[in-house]
Protein backbone atom coordinates (compact mmCIF):
# COMPACT_ATOMS: atom_id res chain seq x y z
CA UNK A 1 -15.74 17.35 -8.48
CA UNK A 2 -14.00 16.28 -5.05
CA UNK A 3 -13.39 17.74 -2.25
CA UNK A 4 -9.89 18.43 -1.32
CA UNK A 5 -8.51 18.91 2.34
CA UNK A 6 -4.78 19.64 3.56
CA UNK A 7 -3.14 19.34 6.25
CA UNK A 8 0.57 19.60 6.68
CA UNK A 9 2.27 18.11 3.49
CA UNK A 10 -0.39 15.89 3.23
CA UNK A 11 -3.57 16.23 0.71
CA UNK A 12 -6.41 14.39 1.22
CA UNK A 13 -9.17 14.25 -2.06
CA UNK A 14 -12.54 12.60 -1.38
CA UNK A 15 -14.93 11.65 -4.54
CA UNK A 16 -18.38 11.16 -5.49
CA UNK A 17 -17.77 7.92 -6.38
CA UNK A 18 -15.55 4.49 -5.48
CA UNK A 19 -14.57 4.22 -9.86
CA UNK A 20 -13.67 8.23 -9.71
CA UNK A 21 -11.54 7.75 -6.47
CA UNK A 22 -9.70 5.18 -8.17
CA UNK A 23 -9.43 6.36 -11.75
CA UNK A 24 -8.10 9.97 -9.70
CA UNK A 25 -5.57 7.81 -7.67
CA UNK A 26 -4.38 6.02 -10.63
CA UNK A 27 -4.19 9.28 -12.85
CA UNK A 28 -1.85 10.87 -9.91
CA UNK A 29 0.36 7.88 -9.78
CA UNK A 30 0.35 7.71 -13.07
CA UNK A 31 1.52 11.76 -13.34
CA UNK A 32 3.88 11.36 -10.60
CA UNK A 33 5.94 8.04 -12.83
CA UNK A 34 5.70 9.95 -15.95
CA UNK A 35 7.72 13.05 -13.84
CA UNK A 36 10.27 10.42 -12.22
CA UNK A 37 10.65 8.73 -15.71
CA UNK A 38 11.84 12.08 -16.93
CA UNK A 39 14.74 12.55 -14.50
CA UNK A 40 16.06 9.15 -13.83
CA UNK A 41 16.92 5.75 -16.00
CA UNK A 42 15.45 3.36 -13.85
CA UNK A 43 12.30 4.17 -11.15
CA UNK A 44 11.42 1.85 -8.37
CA UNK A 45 7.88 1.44 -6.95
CA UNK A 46 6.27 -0.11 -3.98
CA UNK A 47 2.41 -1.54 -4.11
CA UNK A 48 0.26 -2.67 -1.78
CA UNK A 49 -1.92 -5.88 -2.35
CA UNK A 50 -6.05 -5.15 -1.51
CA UNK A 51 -9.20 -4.81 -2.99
CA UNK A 52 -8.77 -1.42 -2.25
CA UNK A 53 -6.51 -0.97 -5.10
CA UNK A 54 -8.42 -2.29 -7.53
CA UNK A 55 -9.47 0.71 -9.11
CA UNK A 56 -6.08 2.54 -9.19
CA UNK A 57 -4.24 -0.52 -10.50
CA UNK A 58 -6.70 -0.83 -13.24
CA UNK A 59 -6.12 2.40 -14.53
CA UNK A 60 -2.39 2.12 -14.58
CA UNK A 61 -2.45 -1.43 -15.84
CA UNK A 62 -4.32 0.49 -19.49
CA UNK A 63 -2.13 3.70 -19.05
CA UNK A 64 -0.67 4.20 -22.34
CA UNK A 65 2.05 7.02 -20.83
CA UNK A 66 4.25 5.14 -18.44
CA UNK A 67 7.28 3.11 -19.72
CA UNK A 68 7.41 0.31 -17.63
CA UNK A 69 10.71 -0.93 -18.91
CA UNK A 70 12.13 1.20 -16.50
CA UNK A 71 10.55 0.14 -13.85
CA UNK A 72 11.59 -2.06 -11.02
CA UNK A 73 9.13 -2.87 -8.45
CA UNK A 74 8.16 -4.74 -4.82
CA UNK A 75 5.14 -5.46 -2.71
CA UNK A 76 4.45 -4.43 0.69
CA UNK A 77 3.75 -7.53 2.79
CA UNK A 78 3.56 -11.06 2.43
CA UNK A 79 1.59 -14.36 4.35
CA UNK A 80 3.85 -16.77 5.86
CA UNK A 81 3.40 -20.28 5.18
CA UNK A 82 0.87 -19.46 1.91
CA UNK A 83 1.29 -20.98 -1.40
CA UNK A 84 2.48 -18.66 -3.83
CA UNK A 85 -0.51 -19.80 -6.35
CA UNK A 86 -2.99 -19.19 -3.92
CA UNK A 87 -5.26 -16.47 -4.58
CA UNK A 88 -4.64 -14.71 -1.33
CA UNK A 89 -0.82 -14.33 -1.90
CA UNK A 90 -0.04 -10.62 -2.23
CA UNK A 91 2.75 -11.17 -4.92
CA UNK A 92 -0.02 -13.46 -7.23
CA UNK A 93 -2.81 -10.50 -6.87
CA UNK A 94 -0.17 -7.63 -7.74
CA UNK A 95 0.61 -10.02 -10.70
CA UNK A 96 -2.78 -11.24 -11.78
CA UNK A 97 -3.93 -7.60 -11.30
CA UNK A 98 -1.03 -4.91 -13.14
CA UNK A 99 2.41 -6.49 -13.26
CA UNK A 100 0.92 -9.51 -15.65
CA UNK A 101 -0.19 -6.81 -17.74
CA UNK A 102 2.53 -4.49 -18.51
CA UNK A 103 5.74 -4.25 -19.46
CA UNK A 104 7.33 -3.90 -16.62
CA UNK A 105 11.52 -4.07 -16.33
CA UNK A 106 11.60 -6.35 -13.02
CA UNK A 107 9.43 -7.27 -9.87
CA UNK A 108 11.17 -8.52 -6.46
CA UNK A 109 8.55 -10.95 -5.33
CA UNK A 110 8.17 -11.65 -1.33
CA UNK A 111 8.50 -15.38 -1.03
CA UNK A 112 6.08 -16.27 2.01
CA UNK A 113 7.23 -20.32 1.93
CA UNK A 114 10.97 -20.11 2.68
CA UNK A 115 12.92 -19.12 6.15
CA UNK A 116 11.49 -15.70 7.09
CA UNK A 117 14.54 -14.43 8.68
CA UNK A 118 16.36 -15.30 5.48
CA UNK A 119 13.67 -13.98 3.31
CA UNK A 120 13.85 -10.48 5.09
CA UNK A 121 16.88 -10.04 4.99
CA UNK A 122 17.20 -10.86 1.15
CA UNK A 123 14.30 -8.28 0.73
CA UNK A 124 16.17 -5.62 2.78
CA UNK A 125 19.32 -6.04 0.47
CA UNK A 126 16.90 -5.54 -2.24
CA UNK A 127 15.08 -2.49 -1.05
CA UNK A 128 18.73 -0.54 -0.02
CA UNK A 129 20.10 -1.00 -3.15
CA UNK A 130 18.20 2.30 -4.53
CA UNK A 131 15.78 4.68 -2.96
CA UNK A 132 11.96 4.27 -3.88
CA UNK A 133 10.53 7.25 -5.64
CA UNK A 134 6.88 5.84 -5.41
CA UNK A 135 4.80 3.95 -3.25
CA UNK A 136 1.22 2.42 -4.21
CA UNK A 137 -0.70 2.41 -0.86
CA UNK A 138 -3.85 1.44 1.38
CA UNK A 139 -5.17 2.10 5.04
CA UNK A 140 -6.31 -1.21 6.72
CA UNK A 141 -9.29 -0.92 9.02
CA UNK A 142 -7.19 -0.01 12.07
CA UNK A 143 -5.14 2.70 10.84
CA UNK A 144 -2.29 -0.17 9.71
CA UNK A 145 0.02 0.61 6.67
CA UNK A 146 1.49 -2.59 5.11
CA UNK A 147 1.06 -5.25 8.05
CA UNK A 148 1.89 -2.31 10.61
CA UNK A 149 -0.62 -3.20 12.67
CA UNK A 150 -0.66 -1.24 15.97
CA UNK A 151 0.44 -3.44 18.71
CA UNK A 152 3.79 -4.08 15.93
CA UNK A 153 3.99 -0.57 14.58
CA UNK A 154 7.14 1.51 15.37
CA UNK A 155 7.51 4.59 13.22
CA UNK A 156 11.27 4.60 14.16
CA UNK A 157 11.87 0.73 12.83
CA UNK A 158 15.28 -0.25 12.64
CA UNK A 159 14.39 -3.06 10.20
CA UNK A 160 13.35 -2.52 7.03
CA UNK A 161 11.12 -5.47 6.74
CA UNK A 162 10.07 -8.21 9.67
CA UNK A 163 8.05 -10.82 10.82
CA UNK A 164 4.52 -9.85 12.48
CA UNK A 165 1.59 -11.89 14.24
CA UNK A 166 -1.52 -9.92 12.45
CA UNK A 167 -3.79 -8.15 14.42
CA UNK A 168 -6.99 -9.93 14.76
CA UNK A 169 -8.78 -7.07 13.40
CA UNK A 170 -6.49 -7.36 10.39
CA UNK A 171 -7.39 -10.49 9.88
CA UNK A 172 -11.00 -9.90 10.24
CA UNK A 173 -10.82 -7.26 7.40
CA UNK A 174 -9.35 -9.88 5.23
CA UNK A 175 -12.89 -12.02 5.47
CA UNK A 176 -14.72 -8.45 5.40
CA UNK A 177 -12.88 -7.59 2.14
CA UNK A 178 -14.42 -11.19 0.60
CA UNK A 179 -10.21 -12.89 0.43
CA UNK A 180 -11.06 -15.72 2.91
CA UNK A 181 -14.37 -17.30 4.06
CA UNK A 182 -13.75 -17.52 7.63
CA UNK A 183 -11.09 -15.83 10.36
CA UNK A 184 -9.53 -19.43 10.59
CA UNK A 185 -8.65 -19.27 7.24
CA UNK A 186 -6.60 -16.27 7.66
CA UNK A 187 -2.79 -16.52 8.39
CA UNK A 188 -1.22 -15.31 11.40
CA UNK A 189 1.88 -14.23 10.63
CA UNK A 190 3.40 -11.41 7.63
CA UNK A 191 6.16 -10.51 6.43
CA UNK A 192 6.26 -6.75 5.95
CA UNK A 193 8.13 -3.74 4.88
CA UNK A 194 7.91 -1.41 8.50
CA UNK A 195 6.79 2.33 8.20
CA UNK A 196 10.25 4.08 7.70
CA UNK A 197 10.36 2.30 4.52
CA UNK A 198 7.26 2.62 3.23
CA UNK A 199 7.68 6.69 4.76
CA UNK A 200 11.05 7.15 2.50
CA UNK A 201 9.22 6.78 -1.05
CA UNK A 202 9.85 10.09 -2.34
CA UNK A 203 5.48 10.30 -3.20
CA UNK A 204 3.38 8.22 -2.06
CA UNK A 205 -0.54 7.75 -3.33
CA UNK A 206 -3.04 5.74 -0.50
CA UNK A 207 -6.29 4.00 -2.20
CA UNK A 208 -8.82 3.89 0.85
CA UNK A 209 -11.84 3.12 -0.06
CA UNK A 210 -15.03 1.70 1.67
CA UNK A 211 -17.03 2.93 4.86
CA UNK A 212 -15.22 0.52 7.06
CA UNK A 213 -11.90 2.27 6.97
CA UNK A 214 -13.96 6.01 7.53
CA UNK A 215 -12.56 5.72 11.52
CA UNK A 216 -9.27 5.35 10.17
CA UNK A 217 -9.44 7.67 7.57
CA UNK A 218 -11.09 10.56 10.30
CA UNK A 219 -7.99 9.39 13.10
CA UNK A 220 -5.16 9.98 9.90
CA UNK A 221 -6.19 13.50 9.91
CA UNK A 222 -7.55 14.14 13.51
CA UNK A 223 -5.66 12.32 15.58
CA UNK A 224 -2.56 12.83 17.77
CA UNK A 225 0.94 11.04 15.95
CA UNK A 226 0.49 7.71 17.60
CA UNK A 227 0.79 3.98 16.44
CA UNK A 228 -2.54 3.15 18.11
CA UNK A 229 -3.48 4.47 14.69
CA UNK A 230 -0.49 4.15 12.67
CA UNK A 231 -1.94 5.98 9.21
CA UNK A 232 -1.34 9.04 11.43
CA UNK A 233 2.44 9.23 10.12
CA UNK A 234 1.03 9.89 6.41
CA UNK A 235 0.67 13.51 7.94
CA UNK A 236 4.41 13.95 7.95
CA UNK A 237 5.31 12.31 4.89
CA UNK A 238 6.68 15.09 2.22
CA UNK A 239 4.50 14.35 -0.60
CA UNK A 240 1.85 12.17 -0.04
CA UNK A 241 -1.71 12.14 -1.64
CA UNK A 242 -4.69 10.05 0.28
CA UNK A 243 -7.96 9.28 -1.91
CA UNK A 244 -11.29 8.53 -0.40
CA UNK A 245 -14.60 7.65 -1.67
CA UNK A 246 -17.82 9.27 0.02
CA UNK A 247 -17.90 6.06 2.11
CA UNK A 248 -14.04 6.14 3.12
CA UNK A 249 -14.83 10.07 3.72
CA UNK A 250 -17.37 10.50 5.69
CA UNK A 251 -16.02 11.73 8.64
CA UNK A 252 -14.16 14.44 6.80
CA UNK A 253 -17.19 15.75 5.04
């Protein structure tokens, strides 16, 4: 059982456990490609690239219902300056994790190691060729989506993806999620997609587990619409579906 809450277009479900949150999360996306695969020839997805997906891509990765020859899909954010075969790179954990695994028709890989300014724009082009009908999500520790942190996060962006310094507490979450062994170890600088982007999937399904993002998660839904906690947007996107755990939750229980 879980306990659901709504507010505005948004619907929040909280479960007993981390594995149910995720197996839910992945059974939603899951529901919401097999719909999209119905009505068009080709759907594009966005995923995000943290433990906190784990769960949800694990699911998907063994669905038996979703034809991912049809699917074309990109990642969220990228390090600047990191190998791609390091374990940390977003694009080599999205790979390693679900895209290595299936089927799947094409995947536009950030490339962290070339000339940012290049590399966004080349990204951009990407993105604008098509809407996105899905996006694969997470909330970071302070309320960021992607590598919105808040002292970078504008929810009227007039890029669609650009170079950031990461927050320090960003960075920190990165040790606190196990990814790096010390803060120095973390990069400074992302590329990421900005929040209209991510805001213009047609449905959009956020993985937020773990009691350190249970601020965040209580400031999505209680908060005022600010980008001192930028998660607060999700309350305005048309159709988008936040899962907690009991940890992730408890502020909303």
């Amino acid at each position: 059982m879980s306990t659901v809450i709504r507010k505005a277009s948004l619907t929040v479900e909280i479960y007993p456990t981390r594995k149910a949150m995720g197996e839910a999360a992945g059974k939603k996306a899951e529901s919401l490609l097999v719909e999209f695969l119905k009505k068009k020839k080709e759907v594009r997805i966005i995923a995000a690239s943290a433990p906190s997906q784990t769960e949800t891509l694990a699911y998907l990765a063994k669905s038996k219902l979703i034809d991912w020859s049809r699917i074309t899909a990109f990642h969220m954010d990228e390090y600047i300056g990191l190998s791609e075969d390091a374990p940390q790179n977003f694009g080599k954990w999205l790979k390693d994790r679900l895209f290595s695994k299936v089927p799947i028709k094409k995947v536009h890989y950030m490339n962290g190691c070339v000339d940012p300014k290049k590399e966004c724009e080349r990204y951009t082009a990407l993105l604008k060729k098509a809407p996105i009908d899905l996006l694969l999500g997470g909330i970071g520790e302070n309320g960021h989506l992607a590598f919105n942190d808040p002292p970078v996060a504008d929810f009227k962006d007039p890029l669609t993806v650009k170079v950031v310094k990461i927050d320090n507490v960003s960075r920190k979450q990165q040790v606190n999620d196990g990814c790096f062994t010390s803060l120095n170890d973390v990069p400074k600088t992302a590329l990421t997609l900005t929040i209209p982007i991510l805001q213009s999937a047609a449905c959009a399904v956020y993985s937020v587990p773990k009691s350190t993002k249970a601020a965040a998660a209580g400031k999505m839904l209680k908060a005022s619409l600010e980008t001192k906690c930028p998660a607060t947007i999700l309350r305005f996107h048309p159709n988008c579906f936040v899962f907690l755990d009991p940890d992730s939750g408890k502020e909303l229980l």
